[in-house]
N, C-alpha and C. Protein backbone atom coordinates (compact mmCIF):
# COMPACT_ATOMS: atom_id res chain seq x y z
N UNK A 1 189.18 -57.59 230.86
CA UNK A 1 189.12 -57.12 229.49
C UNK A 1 190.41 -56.39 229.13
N UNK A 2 190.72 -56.00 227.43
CA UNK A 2 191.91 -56.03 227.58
C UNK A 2 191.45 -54.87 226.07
N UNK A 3 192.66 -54.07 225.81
CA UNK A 3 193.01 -53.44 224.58
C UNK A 3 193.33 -54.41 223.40
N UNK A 4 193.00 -54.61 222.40
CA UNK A 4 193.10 -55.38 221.20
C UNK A 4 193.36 -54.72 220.37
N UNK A 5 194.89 -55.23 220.09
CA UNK A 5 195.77 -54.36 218.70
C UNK A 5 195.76 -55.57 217.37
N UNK A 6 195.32 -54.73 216.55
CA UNK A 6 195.75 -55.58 215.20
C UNK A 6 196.88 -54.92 213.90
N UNK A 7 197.34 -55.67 213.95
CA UNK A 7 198.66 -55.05 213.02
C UNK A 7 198.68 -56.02 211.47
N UNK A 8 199.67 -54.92 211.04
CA UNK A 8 199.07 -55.42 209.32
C UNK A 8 200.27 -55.06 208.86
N UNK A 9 200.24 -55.32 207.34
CA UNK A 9 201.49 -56.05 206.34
C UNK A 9 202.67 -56.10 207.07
N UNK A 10 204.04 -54.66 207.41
CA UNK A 10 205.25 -55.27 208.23
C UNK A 10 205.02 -55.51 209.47
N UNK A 11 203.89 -54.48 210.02
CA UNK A 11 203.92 -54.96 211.68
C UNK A 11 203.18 -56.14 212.15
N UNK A 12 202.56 -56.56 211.57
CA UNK A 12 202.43 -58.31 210.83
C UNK A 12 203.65 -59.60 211.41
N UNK A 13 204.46 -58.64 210.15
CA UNK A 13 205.58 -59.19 210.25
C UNK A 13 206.75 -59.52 211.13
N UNK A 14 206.90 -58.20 211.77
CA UNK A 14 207.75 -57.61 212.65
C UNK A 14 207.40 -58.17 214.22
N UNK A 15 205.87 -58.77 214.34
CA UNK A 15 205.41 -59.40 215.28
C UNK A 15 204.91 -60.60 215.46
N UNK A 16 204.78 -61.38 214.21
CA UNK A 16 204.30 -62.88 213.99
C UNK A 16 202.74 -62.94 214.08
N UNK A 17 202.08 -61.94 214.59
CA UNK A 17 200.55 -61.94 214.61
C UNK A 17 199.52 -61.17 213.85
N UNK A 18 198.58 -61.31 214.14
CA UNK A 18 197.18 -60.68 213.37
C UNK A 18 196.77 -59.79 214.30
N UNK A 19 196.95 -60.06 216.22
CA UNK A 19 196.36 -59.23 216.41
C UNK A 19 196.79 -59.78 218.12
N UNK A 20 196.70 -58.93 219.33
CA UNK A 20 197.30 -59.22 220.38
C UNK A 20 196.03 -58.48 221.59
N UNK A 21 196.16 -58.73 222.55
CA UNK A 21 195.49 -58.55 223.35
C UNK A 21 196.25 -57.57 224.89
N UNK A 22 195.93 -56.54 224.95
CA UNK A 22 197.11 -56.28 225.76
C UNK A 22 196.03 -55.27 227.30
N UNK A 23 196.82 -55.83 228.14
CA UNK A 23 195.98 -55.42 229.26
C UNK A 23 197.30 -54.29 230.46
N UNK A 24 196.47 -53.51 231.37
CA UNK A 24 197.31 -52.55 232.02
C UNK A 24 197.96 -51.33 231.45
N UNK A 25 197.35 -51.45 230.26
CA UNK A 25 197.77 -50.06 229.59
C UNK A 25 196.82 -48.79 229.77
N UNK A 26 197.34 -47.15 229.98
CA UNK A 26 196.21 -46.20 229.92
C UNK A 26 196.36 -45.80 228.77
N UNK A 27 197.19 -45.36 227.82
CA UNK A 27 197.75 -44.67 226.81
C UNK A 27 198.03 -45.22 225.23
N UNK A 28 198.12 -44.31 224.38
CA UNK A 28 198.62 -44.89 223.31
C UNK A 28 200.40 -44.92 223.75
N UNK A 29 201.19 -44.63 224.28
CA UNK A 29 202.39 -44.13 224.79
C UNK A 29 202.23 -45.67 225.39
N UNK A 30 201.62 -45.89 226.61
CA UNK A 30 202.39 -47.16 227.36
C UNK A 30 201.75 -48.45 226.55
N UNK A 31 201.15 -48.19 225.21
CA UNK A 31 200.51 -49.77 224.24
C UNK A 31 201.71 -49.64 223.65
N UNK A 32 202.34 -48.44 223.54
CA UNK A 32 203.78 -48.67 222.35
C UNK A 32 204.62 -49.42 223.08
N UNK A 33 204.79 -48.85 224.44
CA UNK A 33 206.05 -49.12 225.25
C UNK A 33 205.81 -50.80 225.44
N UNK A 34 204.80 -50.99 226.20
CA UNK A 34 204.31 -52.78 226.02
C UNK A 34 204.31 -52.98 224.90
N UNK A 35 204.24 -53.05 223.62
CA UNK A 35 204.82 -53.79 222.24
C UNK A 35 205.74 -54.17 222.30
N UNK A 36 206.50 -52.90 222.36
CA UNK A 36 208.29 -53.30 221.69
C UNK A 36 208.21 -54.27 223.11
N UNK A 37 208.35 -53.85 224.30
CA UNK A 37 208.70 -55.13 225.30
C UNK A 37 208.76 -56.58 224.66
N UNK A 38 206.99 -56.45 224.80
CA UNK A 38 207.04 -57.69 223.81
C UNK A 38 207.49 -58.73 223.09
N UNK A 39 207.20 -57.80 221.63
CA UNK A 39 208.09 -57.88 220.32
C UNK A 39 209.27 -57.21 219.72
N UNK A 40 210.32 -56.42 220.54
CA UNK A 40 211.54 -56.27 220.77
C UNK A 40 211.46 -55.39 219.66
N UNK A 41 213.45 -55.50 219.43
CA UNK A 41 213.71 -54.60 218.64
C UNK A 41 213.25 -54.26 216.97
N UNK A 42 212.79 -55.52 216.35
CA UNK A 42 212.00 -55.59 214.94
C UNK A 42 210.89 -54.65 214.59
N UNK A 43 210.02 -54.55 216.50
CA UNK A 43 208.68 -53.46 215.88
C UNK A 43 209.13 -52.30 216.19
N UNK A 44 210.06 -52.11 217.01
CA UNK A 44 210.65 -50.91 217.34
C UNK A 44 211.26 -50.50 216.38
N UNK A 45 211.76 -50.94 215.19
CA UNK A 45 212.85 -50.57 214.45
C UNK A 45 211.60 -49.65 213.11
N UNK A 46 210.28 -50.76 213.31
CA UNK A 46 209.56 -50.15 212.50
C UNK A 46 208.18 -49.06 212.94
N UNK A 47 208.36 -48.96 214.57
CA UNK A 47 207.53 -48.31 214.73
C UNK A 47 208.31 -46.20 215.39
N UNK A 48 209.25 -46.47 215.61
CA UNK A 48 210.16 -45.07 215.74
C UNK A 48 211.37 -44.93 214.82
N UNK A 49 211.89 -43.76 214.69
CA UNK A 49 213.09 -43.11 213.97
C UNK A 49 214.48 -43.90 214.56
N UNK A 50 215.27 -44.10 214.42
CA UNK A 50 216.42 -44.81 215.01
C UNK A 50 217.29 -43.64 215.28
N UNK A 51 216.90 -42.32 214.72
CA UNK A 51 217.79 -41.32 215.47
C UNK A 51 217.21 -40.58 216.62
N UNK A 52 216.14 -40.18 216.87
CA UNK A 52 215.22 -39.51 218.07
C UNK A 52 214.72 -40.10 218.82
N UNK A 53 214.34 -41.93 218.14
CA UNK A 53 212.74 -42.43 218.71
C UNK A 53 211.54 -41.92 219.04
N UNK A 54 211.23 -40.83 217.96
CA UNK A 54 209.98 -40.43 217.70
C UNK A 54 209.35 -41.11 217.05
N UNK A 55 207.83 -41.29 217.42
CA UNK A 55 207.18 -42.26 216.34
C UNK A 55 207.61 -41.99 214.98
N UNK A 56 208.14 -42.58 214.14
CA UNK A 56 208.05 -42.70 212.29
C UNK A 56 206.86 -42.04 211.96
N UNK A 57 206.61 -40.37 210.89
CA UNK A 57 205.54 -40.26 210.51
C UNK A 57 204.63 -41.12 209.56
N UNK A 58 204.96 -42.39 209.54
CA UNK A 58 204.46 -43.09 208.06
C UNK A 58 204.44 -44.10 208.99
N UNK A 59 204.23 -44.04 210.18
CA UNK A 59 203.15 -44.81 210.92
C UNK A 59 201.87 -44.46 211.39
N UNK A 60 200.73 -45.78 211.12
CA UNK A 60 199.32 -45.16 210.55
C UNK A 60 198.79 -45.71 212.22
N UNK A 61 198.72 -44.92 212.94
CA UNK A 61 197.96 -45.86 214.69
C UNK A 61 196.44 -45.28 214.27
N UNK A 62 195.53 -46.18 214.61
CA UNK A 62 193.81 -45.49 214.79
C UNK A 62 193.24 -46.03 216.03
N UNK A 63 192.57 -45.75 216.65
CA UNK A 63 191.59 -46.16 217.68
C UNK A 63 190.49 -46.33 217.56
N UNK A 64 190.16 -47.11 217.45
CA UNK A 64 187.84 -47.26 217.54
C UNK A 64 188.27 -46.46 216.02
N UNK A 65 188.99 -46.52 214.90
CA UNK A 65 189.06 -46.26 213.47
C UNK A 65 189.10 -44.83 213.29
N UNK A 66 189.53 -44.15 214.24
CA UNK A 66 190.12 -42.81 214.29
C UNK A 66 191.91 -42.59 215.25
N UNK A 67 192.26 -42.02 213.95
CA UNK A 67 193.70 -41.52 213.87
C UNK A 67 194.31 -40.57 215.19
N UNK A 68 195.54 -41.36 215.65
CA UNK A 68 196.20 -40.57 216.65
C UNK A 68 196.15 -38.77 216.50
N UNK A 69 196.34 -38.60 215.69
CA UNK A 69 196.66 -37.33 215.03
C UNK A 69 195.08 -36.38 215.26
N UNK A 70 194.17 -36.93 214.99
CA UNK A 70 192.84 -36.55 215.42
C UNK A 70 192.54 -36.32 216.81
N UNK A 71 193.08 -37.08 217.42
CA UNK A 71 193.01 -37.90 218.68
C UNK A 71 193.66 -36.63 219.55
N UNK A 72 194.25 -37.30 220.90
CA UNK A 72 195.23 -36.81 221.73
C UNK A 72 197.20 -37.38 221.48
N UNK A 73 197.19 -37.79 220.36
CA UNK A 73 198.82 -38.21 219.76
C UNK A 73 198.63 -39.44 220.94
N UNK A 74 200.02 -39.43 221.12
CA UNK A 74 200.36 -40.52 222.13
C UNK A 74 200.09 -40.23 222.96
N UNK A 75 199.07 -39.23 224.04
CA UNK A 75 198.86 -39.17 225.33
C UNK A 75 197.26 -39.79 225.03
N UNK A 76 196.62 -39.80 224.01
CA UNK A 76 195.30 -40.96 223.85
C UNK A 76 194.88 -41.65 224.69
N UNK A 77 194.14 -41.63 225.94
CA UNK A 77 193.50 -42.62 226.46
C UNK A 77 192.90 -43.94 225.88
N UNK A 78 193.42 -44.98 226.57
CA UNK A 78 192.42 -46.37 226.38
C UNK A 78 192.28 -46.81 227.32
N UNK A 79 191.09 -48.04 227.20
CA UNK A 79 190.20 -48.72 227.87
C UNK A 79 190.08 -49.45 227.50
N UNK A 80 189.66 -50.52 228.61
CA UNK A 80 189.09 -52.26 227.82
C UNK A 80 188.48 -51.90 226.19
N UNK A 81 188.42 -52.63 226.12
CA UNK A 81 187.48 -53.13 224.52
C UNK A 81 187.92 -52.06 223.48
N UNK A 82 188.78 -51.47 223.90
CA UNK A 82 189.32 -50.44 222.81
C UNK A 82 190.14 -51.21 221.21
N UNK A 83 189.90 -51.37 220.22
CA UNK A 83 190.31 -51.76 219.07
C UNK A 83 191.77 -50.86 218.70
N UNK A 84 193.16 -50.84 218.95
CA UNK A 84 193.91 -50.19 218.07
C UNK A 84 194.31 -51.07 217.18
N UNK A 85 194.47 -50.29 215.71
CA UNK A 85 195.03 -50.77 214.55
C UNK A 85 196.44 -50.47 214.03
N UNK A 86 197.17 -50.82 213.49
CA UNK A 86 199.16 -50.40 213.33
C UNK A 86 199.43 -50.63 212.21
N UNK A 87 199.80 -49.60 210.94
CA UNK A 87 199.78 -49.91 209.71
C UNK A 87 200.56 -49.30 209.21
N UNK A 88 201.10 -49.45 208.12
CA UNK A 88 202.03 -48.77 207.23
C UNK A 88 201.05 -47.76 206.34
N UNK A 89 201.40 -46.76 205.43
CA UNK A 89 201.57 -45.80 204.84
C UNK A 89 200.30 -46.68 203.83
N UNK A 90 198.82 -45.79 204.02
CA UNK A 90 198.06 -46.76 202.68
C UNK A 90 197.89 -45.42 201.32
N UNK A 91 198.60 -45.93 200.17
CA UNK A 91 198.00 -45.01 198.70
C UNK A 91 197.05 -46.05 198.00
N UNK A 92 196.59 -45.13 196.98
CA UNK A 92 195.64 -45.87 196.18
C UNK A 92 195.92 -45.03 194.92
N UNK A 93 195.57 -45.59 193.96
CA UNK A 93 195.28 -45.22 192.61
C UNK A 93 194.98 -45.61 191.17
């Protein structure tokens, strides 16, 4: 069993998929680090700062539909069947 990320409008883009399957990860930290591997410098460019490589704050990560920020940040534990989601900045009005 594996962690299942789904990404949406640029990280969509930035990765060619809807949604990836990723196994050997404990962390929200080593699902980032296995991305960019991945999908190189494009999601990297949109998922950290290009001056620190701190995550970008106007990146939206959730787990099981709750927010890093709620969470443990990037030290977040995962597990099989865990759902993360990767999104840009959502307004409404």
């Amino acid at each position: 069993m594996a962690v299942i990320v789904k990404f949406f409008a640029g990280f969509r883009e930035a990765t060619g998929k809807r949604q990836e399957s990723i196994e050997g990860v404990n962390n929200a930290a080593s699902l980032l680090d296995e991305l960019v591997r991945r999908f190189g410098e494009k999601l990297a460019e949109r998922l950290y700062s290009s001056d620190t490589r701190a995550l970008r704050k106007t990146v939206n990560i959730l787990v099981n539909g709750r927010g890093l920020d709620l969470l443990q940040k990037l030290d977040t534990p995962l597990k099989d069947g865990d759902v993360v989601a990767i999104f840009p900045p959502v307004a409404g009005g």
